[in-house]
C-alpha atoms as a PDB file:
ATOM      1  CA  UNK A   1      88.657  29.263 -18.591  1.00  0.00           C
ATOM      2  CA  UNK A   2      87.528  25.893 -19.549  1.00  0.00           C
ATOM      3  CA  UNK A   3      84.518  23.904 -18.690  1.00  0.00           C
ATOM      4  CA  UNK A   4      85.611  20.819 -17.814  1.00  0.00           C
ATOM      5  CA  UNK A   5      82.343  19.033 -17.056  1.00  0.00           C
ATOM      6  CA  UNK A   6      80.593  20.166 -20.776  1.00  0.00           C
ATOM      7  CA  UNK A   7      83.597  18.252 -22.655  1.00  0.00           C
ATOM      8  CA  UNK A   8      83.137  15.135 -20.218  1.00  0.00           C
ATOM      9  CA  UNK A   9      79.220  15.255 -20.751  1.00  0.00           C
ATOM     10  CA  UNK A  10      79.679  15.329 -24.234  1.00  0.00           C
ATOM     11  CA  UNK A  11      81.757  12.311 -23.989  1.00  0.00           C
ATOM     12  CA  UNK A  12      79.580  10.300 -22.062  1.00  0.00           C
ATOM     13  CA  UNK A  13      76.235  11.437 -23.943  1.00  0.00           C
ATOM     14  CA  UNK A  14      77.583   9.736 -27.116  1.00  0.00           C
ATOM     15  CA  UNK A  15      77.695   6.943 -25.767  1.00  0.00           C
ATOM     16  CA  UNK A  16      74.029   6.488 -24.979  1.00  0.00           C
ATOM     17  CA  UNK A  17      72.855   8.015 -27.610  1.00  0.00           C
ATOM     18  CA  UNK A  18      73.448   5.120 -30.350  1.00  0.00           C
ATOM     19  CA  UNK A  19      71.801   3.313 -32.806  1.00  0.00           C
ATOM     20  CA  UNK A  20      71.670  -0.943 -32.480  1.00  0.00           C
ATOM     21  CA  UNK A  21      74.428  -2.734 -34.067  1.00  0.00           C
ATOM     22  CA  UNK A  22      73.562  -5.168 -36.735  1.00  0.00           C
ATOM     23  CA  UNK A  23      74.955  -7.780 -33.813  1.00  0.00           C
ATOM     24  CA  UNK A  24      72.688  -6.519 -31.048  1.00  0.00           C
ATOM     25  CA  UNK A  25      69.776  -6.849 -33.829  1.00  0.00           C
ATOM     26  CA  UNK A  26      70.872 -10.729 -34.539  1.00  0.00           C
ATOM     27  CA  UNK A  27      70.733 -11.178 -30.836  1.00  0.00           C
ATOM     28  CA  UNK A  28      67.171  -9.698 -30.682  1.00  0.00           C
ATOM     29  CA  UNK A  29      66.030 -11.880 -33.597  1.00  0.00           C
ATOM     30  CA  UNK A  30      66.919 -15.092 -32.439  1.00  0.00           C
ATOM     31  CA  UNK A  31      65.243 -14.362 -28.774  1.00  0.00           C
ATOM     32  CA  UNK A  32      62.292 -13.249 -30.496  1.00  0.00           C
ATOM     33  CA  UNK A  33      60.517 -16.690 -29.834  1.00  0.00           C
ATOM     34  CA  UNK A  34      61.826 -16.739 -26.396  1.00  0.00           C
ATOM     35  CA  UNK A  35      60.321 -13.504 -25.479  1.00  0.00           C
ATOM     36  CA  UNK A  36      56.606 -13.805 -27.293  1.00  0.00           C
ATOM     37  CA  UNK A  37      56.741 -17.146 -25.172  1.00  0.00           C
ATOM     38  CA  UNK A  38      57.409 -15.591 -22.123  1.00  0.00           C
ATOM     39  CA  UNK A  39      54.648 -12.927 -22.830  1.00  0.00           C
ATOM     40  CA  UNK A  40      52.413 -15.480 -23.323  1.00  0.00           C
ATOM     41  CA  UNK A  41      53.279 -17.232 -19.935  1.00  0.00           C
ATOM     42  CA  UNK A  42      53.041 -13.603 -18.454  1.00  0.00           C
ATOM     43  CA  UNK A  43      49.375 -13.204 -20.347  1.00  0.00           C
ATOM     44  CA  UNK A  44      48.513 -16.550 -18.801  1.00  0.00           C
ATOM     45  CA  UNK A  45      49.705 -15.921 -15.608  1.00  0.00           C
ATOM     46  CA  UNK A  46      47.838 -12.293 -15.273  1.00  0.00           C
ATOM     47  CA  UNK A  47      44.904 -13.769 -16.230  1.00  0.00           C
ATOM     48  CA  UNK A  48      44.615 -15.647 -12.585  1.00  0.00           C
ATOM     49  CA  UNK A  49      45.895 -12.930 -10.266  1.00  0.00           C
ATOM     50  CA  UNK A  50      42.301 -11.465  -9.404  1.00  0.00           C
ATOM     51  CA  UNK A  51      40.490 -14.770  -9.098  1.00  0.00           C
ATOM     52  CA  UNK A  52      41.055 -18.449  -8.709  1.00  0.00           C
ATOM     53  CA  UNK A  53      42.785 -20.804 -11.401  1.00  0.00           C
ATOM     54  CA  UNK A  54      40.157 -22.527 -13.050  1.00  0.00           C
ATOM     55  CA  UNK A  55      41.117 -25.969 -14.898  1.00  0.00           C
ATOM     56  CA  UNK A  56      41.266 -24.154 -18.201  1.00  0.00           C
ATOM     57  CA  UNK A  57      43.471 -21.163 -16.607  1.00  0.00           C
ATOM     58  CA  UNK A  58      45.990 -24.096 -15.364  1.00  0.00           C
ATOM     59  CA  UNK A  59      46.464 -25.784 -18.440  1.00  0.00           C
ATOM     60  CA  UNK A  60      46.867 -22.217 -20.308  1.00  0.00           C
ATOM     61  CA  UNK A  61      49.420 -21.724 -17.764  1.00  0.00           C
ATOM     62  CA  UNK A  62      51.133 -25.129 -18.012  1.00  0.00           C
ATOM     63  CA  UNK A  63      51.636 -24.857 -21.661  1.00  0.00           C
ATOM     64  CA  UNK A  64      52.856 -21.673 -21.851  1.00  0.00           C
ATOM     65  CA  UNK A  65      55.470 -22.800 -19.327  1.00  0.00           C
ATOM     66  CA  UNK A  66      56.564 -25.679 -21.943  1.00  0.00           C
ATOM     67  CA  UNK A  67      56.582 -23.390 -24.530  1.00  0.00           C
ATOM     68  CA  UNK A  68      58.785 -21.159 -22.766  1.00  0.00           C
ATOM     69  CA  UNK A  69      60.834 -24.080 -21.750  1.00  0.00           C
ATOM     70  CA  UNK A  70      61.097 -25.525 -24.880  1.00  0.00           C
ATOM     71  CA  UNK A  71      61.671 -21.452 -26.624  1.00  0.00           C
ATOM     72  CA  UNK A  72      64.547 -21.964 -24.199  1.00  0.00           C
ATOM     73  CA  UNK A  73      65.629 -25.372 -25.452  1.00  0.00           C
ATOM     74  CA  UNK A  74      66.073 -24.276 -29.264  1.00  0.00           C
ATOM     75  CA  UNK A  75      67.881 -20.826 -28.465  1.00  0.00           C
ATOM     76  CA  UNK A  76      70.704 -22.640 -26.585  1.00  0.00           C
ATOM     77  CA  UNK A  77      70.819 -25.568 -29.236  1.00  0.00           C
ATOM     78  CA  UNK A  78      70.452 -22.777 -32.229  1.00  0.00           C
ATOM     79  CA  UNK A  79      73.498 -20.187 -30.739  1.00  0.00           C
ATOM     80  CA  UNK A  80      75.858 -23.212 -29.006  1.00  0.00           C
ATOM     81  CA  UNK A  81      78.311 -22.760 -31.555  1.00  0.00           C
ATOM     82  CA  UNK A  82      77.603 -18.826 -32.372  1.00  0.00           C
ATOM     83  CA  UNK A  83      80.243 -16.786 -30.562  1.00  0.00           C
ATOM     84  CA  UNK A  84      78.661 -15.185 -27.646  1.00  0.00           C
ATOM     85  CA  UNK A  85      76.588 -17.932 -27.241  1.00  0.00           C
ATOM     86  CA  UNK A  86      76.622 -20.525 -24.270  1.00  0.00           C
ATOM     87  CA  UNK A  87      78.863 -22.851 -23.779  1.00  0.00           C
ATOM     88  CA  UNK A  88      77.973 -26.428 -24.105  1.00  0.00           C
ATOM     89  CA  UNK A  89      79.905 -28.901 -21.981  1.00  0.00           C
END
């Protein structure tokens, strides 16, 4: 008799069970700025959850919000014209 289930399991494992593409990697190296700046805005922001902003807290969180915006800023301007990238109007 066969086992159905063990052929479509093996099928389906495969799948997960894969190494990065050279593409995916590209992908992950030109966000790399955009994610240590949103770990940094994320540091920031952590650092006032158990007590009140101080002045120095807000601008740390302020300009890791413009950093982050501005991370944003050069990602779409760097990929516009890489396929897969967004689409500029």
């Amino acid at each position: 008799m066969k086992h159905i289930v063990a052929v479509e399991a093996a099928v389906t494992a495969a799948e997960f069970d894969r190494e990065p593409t050279p593409a995916e990697l590209d992908a992950v190296e030109r966000e790399m700025p955009l994610i240590l700046a949103e770990v940094d805005l994320l540091d920031a922001q952590i650092t006032t959850i158990d007590r009140p902003a101080s002045e120095l807290d807000t601008r740390r969180v302020r300009r890791a919000r413009n950093r982050v915006l501005a991370a944003r800023r050069d990602l779409a301007n760097r990929t516009a014209g890489v396929p897969g990238g967004p689409v500029v109007a």
